[in-house]
Protein backbone atom coordinates (compact mmCIF):
# COMPACT_ATOMS: atom_id res chain seq x y z
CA UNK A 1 3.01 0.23 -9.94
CA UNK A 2 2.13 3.77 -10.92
CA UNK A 3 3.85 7.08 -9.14
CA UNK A 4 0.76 7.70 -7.05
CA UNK A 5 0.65 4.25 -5.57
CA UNK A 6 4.46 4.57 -4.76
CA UNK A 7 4.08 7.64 -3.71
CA UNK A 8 1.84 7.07 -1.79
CA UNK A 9 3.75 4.20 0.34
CA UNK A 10 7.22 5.95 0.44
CA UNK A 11 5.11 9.04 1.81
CA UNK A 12 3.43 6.41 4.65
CA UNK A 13 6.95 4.68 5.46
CA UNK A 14 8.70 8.41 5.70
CA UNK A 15 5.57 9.16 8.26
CA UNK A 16 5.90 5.87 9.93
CA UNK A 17 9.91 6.34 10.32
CA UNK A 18 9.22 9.52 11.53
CA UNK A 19 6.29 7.88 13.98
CA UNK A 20 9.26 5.64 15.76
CA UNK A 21 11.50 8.77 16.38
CA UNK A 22 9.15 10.78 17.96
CA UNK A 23 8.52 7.25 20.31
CA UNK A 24 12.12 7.41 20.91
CA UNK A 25 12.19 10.77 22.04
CA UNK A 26 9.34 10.71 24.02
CA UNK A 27 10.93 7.54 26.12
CA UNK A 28 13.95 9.62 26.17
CA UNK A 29 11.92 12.45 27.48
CA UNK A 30 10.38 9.87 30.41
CA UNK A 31 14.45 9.14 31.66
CA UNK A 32 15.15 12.75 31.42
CA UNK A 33 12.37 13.34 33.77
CA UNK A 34 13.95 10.64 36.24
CA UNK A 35 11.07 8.06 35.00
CA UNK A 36 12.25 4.24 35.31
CA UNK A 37 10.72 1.94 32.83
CA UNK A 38 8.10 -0.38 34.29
CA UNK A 39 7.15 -3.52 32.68
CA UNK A 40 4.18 -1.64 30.87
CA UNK A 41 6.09 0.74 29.45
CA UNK A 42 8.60 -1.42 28.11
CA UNK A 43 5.54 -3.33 26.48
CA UNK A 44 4.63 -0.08 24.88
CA UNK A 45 7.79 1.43 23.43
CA UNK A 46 8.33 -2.26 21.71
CA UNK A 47 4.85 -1.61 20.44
CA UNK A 48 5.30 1.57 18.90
CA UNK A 49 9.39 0.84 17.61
CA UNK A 50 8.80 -2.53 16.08
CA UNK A 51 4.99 -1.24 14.53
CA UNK A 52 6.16 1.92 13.46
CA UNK A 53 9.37 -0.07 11.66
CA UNK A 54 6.94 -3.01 10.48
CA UNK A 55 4.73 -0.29 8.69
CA UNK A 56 7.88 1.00 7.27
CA UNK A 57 9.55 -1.59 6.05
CA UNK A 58 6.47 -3.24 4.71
CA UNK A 59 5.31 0.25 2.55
CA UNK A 60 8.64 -0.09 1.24
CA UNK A 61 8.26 -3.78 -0.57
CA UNK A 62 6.05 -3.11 -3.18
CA UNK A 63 8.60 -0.33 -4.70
CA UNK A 64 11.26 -2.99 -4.34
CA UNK A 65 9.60 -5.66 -5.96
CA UNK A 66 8.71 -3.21 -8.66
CA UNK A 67 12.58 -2.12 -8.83
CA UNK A 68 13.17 -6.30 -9.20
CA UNK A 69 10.64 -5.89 -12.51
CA UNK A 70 8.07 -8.28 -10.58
CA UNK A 71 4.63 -7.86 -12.46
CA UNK A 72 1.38 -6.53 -10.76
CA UNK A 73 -0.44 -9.25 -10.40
CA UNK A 74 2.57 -10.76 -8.12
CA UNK A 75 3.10 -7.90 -6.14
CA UNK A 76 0.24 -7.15 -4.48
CA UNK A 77 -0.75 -10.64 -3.28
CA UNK A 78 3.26 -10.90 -2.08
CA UNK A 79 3.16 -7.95 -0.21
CA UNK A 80 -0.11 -8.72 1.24
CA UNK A 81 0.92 -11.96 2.15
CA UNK A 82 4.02 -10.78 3.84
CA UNK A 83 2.13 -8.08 5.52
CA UNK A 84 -1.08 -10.22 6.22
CA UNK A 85 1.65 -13.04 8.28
CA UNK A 86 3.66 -10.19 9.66
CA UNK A 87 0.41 -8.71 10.87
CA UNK A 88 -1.38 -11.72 12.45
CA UNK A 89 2.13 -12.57 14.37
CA UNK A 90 1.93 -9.06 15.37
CA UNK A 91 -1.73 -9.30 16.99
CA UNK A 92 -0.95 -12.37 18.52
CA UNK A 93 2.14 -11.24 20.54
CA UNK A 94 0.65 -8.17 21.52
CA UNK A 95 -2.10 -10.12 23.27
CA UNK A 96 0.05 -12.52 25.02
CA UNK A 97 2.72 -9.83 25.87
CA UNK A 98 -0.58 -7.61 27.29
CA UNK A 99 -1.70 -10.25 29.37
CA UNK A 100 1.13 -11.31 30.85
CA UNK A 101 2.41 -7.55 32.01
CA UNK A 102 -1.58 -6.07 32.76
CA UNK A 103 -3.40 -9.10 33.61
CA UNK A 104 -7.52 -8.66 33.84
CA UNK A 105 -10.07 -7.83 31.30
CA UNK A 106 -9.13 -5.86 28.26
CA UNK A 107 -10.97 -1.97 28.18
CA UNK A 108 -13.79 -1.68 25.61
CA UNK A 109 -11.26 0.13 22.96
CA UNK A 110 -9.04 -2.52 22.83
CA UNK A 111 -11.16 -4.95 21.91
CA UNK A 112 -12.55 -2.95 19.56
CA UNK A 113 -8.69 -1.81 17.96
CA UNK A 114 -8.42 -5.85 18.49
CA UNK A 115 -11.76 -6.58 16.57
CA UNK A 116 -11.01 -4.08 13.66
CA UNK A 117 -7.56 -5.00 13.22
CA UNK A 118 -8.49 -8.66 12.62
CA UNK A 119 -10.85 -7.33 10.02
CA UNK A 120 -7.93 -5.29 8.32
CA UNK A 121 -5.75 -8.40 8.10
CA UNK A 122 -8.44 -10.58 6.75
CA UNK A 123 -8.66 -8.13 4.13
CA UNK A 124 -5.25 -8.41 3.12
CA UNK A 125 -5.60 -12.47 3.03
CA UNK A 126 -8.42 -11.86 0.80
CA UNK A 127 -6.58 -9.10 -1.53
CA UNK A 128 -4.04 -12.20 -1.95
CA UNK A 129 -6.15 -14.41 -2.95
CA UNK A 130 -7.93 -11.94 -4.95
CA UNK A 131 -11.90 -12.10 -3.28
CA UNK A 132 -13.83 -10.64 -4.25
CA UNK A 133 -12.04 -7.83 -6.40
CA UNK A 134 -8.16 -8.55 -8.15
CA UNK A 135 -5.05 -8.11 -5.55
CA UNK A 136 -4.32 -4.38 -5.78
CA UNK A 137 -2.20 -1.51 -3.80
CA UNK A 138 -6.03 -0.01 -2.10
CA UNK A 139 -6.20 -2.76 0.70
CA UNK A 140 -2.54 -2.93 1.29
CA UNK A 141 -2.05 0.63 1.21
CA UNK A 142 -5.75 1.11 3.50
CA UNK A 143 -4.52 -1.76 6.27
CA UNK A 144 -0.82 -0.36 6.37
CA UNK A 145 -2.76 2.97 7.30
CA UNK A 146 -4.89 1.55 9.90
CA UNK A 147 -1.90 -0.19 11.39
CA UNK A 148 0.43 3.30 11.66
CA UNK A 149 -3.10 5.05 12.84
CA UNK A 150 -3.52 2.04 15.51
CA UNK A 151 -0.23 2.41 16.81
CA UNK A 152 -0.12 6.69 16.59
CA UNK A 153 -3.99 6.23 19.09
CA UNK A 154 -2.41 3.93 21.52
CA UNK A 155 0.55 6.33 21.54
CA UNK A 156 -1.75 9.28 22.00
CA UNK A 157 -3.97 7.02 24.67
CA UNK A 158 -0.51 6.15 26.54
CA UNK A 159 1.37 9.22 26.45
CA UNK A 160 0.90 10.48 29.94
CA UNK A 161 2.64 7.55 31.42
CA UNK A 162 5.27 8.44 29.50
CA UNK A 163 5.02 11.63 30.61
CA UNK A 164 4.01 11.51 34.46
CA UNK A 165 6.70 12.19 37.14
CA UNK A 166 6.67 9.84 40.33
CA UNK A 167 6.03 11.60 43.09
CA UNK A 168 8.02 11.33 46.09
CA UNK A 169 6.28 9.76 48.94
């Protein structure tokens, strides 16, 4: 792995560690305010702690496998494996945990977050099985992006029911 790539990745994880504390503080922010936490919101913070974590942890495997003296052309179709599994578990929960707290249709820009996403992940199963270019750090490092951007919108979509006081009726 060259210093750019790592670079690169321990830069993302710092961002995405940094991501989850600002969550935390927010949610702190929301009981500060006198805010309970519904069902929804509950959803949410797991959202943005365990993706903001995932995206961590997972920009941090390639450095350790290269610490380990694992060659190249194992470590990017491990790491996209792990992240390709961790990823599709990921998408799957979120949809069942969505549509058992917010039951109904799904707005237009989930679907499409939804829709993308699925794209991004194939593209990691097909950087480990090397279609149609050789495994390398650009679609690991490119869906690990999308996947701290994903969770940063929803956080920026959601915010204000962090943020909104109940009033008093």
């Amino acid at each position: 792995m060259t210093s750019s790539e790592s670079d690169y990745l321990l830069r993302l994880a710092a961002l995405s560690l940094s991501f989850v504390g600002f969550s935390a503080v927010i949610v702190t922010l929301r009981g500060a305010l006198g805010g309970e936490l519904s069902d929804r919101h509950l959803r949410l913070v797991r959202l943005y702690i365990e993706g903001g974590l995932l995206v961590t942890a997972l920009a941090l495997v390639p450095t350790l496998l290269n610490l380990l003296h694992v060659p190249n052309t194992i470590t990017w179709p491990l790491s996209s494996a792990a992240a390709a599994s961790i990823f599709t578990f990921v998408l799957v929960t979120q949809f069942r945990r969505r549509r058992m707290i917010e039951p109904g249709p799904f707005p237009p820009w989930v679907l499409i977050i939804y829709a993308a996403s699925i794209v991004a992940v194939a593209g990691l199963w097909l950087n480990v099985i090397g279609f149609p270019f050789l495994p390398s750090v650009g679609p690991y490092a490119v869906v690990l992006t999308w996947a701290l951007c994903v969770f940063g919108f929803i956080f920026l979509r959601t915010i204000e029911l962090f943020l909104h006081r109940e009033r008093n009726k």
